[in-house]
C-alpha atoms as a PDB file:
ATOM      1  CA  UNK A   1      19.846 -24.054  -7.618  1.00  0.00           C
ATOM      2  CA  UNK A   2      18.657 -24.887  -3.920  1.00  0.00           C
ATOM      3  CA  UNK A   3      20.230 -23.229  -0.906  1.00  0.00           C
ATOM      4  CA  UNK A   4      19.772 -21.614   2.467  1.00  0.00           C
ATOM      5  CA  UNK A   5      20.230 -17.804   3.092  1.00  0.00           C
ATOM      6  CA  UNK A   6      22.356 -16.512   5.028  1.00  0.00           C
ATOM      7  CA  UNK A   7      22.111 -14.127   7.567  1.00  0.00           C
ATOM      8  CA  UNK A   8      23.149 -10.919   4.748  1.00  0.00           C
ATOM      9  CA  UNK A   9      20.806 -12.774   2.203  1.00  0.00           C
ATOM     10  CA  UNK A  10      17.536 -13.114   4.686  1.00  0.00           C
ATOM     11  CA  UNK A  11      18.759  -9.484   5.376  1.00  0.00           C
ATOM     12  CA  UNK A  12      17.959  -8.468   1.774  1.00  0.00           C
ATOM     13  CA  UNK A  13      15.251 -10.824   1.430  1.00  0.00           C
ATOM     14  CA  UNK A  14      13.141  -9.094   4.760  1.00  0.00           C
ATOM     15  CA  UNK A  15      13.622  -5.793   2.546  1.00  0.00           C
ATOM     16  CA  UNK A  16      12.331  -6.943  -0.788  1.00  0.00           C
ATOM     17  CA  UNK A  17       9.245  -9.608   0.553  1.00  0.00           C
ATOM     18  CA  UNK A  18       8.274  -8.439   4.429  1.00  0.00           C
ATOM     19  CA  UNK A  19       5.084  -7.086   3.186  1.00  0.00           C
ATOM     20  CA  UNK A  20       4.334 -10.686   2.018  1.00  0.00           C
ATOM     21  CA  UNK A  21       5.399 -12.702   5.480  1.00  0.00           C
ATOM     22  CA  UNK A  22       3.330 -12.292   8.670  1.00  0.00           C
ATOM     23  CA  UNK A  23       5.835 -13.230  10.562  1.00  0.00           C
ATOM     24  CA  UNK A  24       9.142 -13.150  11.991  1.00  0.00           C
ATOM     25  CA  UNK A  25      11.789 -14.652   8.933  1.00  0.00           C
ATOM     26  CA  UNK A  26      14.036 -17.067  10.924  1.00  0.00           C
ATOM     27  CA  UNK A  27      14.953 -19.526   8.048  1.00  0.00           C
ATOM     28  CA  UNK A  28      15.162 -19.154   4.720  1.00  0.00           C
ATOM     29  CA  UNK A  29      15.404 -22.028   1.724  1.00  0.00           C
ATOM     30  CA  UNK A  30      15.465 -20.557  -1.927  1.00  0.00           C
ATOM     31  CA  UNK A  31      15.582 -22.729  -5.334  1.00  0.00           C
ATOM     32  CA  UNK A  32      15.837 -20.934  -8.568  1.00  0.00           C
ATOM     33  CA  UNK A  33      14.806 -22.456 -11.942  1.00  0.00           C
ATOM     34  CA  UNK A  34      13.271 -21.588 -15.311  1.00  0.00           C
ATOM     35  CA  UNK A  35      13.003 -17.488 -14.345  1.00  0.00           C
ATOM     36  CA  UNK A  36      11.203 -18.887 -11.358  1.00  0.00           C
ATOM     37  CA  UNK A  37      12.536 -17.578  -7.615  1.00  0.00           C
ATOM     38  CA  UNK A  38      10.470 -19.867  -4.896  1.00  0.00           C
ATOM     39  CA  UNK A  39      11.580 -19.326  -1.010  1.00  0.00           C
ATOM     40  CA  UNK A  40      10.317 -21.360   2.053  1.00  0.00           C
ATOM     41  CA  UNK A  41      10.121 -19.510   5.043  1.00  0.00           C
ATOM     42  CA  UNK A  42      10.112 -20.751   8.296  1.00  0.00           C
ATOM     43  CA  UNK A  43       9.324 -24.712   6.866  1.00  0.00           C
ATOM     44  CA  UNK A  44       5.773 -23.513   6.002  1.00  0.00           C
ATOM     45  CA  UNK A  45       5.869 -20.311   4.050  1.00  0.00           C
ATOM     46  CA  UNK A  46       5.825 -20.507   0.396  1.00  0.00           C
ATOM     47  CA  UNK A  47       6.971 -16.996  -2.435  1.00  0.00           C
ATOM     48  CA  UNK A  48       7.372 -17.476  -5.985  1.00  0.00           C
ATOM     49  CA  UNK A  49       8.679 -14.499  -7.623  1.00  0.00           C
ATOM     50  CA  UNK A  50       8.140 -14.698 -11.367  1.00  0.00           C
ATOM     51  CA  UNK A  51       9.921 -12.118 -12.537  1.00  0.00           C
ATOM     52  CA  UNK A  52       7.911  -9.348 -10.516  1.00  0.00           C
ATOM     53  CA  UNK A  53       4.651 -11.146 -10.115  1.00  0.00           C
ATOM     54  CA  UNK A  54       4.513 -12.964  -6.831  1.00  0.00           C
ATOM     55  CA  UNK A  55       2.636 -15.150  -5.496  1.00  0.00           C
ATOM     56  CA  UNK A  56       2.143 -16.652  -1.792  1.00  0.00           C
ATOM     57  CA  UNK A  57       0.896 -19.816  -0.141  1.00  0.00           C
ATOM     58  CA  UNK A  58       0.997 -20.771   4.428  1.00  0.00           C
ATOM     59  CA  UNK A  59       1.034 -24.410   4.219  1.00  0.00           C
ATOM     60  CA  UNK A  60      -0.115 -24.233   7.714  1.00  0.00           C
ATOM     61  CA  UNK A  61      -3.520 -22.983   5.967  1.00  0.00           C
ATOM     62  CA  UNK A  62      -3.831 -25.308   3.426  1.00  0.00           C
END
């Protein structure tokens, strides 16, 4: 399922992942799939959560 935080959800989500983003969390797009959690941040910033092992990727960087 695809679908935009809201302001609670980003809430939550700053908690859990802030010590993966570098910056401020403005916009937040998740889609969830297969045990898979993947949210871009900001229209660049890429976390997959699989099931406790996350990963990152800026596409700004790549």
């Amino acid at each position: 399922m695809l679908k935009k935080l809201n302001e609670v959800e980003i809430k939550n989500f700053i908690e859990r992942y802030s010590s993966y983003v570098k910056e401020d969390v403005i916009d937040v797009n998740c889609l969830e799939m297969f045990g898979l959690t993947s949210y871009l941040v900001n229209g660049h910033y890429l976390i997959a959560d699989n099931n406790g092992k996350i990963k990152t990727t800026d596409f700004f960087l790549v």
